[in-house]
Protein backbone atom coordinates (compact mmCIF):
# COMPACT_ATOMS: atom_id res chain seq x y z
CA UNK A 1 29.48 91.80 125.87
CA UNK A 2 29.91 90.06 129.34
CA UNK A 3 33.07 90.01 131.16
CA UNK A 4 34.00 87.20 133.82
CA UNK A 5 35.67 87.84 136.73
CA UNK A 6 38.25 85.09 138.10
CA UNK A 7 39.90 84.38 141.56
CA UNK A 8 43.35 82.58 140.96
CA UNK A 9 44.94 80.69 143.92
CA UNK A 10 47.56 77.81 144.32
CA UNK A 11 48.80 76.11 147.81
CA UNK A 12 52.36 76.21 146.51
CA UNK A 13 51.91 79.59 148.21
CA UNK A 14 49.05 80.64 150.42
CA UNK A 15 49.30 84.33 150.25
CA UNK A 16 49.20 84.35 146.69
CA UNK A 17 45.61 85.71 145.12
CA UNK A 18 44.98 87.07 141.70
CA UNK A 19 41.93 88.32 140.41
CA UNK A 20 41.66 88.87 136.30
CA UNK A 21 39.05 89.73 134.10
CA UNK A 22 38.61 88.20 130.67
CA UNK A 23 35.94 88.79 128.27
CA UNK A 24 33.31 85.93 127.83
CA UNK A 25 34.23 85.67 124.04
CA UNK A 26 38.48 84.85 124.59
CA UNK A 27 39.56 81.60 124.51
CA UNK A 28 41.60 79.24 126.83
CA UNK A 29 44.96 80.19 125.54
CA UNK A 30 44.19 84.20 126.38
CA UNK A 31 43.13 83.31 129.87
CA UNK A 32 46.79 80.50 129.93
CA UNK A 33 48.83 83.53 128.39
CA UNK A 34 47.05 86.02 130.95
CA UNK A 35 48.47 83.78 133.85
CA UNK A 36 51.65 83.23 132.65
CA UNK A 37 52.11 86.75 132.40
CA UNK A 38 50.69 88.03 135.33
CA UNK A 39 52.58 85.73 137.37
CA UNK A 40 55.64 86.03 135.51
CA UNK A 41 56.41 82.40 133.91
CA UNK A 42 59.24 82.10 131.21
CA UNK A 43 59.13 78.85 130.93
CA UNK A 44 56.98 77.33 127.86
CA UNK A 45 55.75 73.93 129.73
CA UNK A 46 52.69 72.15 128.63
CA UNK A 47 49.42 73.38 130.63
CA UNK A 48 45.56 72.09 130.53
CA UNK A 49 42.54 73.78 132.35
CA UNK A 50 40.12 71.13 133.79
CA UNK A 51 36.41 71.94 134.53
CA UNK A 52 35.93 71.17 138.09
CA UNK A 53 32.88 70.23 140.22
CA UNK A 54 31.88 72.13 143.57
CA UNK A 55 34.59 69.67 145.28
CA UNK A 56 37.32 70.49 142.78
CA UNK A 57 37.39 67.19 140.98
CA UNK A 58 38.10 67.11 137.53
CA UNK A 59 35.59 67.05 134.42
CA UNK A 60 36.79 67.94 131.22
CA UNK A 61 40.20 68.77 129.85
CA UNK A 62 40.82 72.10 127.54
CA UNK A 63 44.65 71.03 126.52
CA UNK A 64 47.19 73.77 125.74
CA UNK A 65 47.85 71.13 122.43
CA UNK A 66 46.73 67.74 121.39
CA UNK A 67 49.44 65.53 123.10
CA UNK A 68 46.96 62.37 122.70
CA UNK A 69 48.55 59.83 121.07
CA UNK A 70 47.20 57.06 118.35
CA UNK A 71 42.78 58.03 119.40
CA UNK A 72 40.54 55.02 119.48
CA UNK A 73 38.80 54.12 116.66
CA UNK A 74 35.57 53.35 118.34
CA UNK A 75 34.17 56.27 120.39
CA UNK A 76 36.95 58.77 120.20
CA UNK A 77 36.91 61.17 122.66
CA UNK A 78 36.77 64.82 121.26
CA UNK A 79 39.63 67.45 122.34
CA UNK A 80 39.25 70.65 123.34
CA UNK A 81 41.83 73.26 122.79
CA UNK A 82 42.85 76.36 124.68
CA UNK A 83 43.17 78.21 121.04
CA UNK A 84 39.70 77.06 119.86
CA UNK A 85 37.28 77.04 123.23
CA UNK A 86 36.00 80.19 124.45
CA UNK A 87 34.72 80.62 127.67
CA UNK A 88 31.04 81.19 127.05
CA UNK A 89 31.23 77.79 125.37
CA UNK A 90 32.10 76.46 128.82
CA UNK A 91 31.14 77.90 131.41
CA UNK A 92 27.35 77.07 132.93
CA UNK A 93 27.45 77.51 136.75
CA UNK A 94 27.78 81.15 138.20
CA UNK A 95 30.57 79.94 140.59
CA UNK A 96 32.00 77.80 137.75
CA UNK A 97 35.17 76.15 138.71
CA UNK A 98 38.56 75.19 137.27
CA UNK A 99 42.17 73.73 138.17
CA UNK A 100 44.80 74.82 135.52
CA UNK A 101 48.06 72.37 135.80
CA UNK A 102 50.87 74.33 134.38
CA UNK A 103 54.25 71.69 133.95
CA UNK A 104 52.75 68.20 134.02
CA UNK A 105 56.22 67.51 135.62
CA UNK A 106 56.41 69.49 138.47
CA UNK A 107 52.58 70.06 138.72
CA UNK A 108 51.95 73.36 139.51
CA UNK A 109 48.21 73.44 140.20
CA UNK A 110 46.18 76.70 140.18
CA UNK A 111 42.70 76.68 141.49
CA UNK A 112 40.19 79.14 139.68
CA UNK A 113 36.58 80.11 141.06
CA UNK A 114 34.19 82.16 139.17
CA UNK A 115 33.35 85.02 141.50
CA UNK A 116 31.56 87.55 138.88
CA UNK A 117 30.00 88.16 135.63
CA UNK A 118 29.19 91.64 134.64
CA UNK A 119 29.31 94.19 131.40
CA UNK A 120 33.18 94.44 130.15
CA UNK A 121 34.02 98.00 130.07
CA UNK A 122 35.26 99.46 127.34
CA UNK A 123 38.12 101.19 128.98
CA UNK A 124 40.07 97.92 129.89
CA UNK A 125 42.21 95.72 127.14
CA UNK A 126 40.86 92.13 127.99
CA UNK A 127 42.18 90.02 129.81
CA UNK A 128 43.22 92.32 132.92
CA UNK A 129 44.27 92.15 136.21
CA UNK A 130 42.42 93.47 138.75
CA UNK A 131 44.11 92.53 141.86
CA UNK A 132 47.07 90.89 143.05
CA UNK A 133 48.72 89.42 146.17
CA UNK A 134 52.00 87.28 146.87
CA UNK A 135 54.05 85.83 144.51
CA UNK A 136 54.28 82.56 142.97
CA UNK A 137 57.97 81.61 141.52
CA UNK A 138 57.56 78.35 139.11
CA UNK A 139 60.56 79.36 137.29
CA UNK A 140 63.76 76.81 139.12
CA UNK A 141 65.57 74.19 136.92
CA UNK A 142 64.40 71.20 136.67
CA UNK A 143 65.70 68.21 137.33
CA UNK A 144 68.91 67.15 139.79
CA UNK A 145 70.76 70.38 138.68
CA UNK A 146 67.85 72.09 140.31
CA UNK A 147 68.11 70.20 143.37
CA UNK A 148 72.06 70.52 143.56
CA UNK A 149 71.45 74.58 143.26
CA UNK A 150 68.37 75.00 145.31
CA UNK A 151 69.92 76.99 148.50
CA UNK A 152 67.76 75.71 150.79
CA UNK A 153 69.19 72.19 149.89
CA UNK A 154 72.80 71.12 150.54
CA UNK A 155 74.56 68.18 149.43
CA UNK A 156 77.81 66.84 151.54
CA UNK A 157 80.89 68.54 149.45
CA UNK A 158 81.87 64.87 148.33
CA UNK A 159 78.62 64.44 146.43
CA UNK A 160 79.16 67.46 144.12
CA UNK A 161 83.11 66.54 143.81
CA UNK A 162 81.06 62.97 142.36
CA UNK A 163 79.10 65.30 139.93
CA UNK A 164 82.01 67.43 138.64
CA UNK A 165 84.36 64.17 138.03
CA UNK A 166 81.64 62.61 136.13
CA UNK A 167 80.51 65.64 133.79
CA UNK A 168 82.92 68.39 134.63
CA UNK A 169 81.73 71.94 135.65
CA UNK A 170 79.47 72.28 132.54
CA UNK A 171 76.83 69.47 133.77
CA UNK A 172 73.81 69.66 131.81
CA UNK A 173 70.33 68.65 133.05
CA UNK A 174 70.13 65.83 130.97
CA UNK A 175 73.53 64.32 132.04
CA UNK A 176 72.41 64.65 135.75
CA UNK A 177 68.86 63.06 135.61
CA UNK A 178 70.16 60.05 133.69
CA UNK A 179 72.85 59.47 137.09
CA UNK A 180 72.05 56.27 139.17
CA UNK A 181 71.15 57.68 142.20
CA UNK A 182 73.69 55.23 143.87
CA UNK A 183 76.03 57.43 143.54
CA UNK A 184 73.97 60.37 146.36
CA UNK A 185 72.28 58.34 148.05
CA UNK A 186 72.71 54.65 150.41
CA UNK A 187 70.62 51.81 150.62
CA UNK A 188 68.95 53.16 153.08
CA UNK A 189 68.19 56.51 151.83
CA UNK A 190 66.08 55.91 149.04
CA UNK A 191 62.26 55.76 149.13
């Protein structure tokens, strides 16, 4: 049985590198539940992998779950899910490539590179991590609520005295992203 060996990167950080193994016979959602865990997500957000040429343009879609809505009757396109495509089935270039979107909201894009195949050993539990650098946080609110409570963000005083007369100390995200944005920003503020 082959093992692959996989390079992990993302530019929300640049020092962050993770190399994991995963057997040539697991499927899409070990290799999305292998990243999740390794770089600590506790958020359940939808997540695809896309095949990727040498230029890192995307090919073909494995979905986490079908989200497609009514398919075409003529010429429906087939989907592929993480649960039901292995690897092997897949992969067909030594230095195969692949972008994994985790959040289709906040778009946290992971770029994935092929760098080895070889025997799995039968001393590791599949998938493992080999190596790891940096860390990669993809777990802040979403939303205005995240905004408001990002530290590295501040709001004038009278802006959040406008949030807490409107909803009261217990704002909930879904109170805050359905505010007109009037009410932070002037005319000449907004994009």
């Amino acid at each position: 049985m082959h093992a692959y060996r996989f390079r992990i990167q993302t530019e929300e950080n640049e020092d962050f590198l993770m190399d994991i193994d995963i057997k040539a016979s697991q499927n899409f959602l070990d290799f999305h539940n292998a990243i999740k865990e390794h770089c600590n997500i506790t958020t359940n957000e939808l997540a695809s992998f896309y095949t990727c040429d040498d230029s890192w343009r995307k090919k073909t879609e494995i979905m986490l779950m079908d989200m497609t809505e009514e398919r075409e009757q003529e010429n429906p396109k087939p989907v592929l899910l993480m649960d039901k495509v292995k690897l092997n089935q897949i992969i067909d270039n030594p230095h195969q490539k692949f972008m994994y979107v985790y959040d289709f909201l906040k778009m946290h894009i992971f770029y994935i590179e092929l760098m080895q195949v070889k025997e799995a050993s039968k001393s590791l539990e599949y998938p493992a991590l080999i190596r790891k650098e940096g860390e990669i946080k993809l777990n802040k609110p979403s939303g205005l609520l995240g905004f408001i409570e990002d530290e590295d963000v501040l709001l004038p005083d009278d802006k959040l005295d406008d949030i807490e007369s409107l909803f009261g100390e217990d704002a909930d995200d879904e109170d805050i992203e359905n505010l007109d944005t009037d009410l932070f920003f002037g005319e000449n503020d907004k994009l």
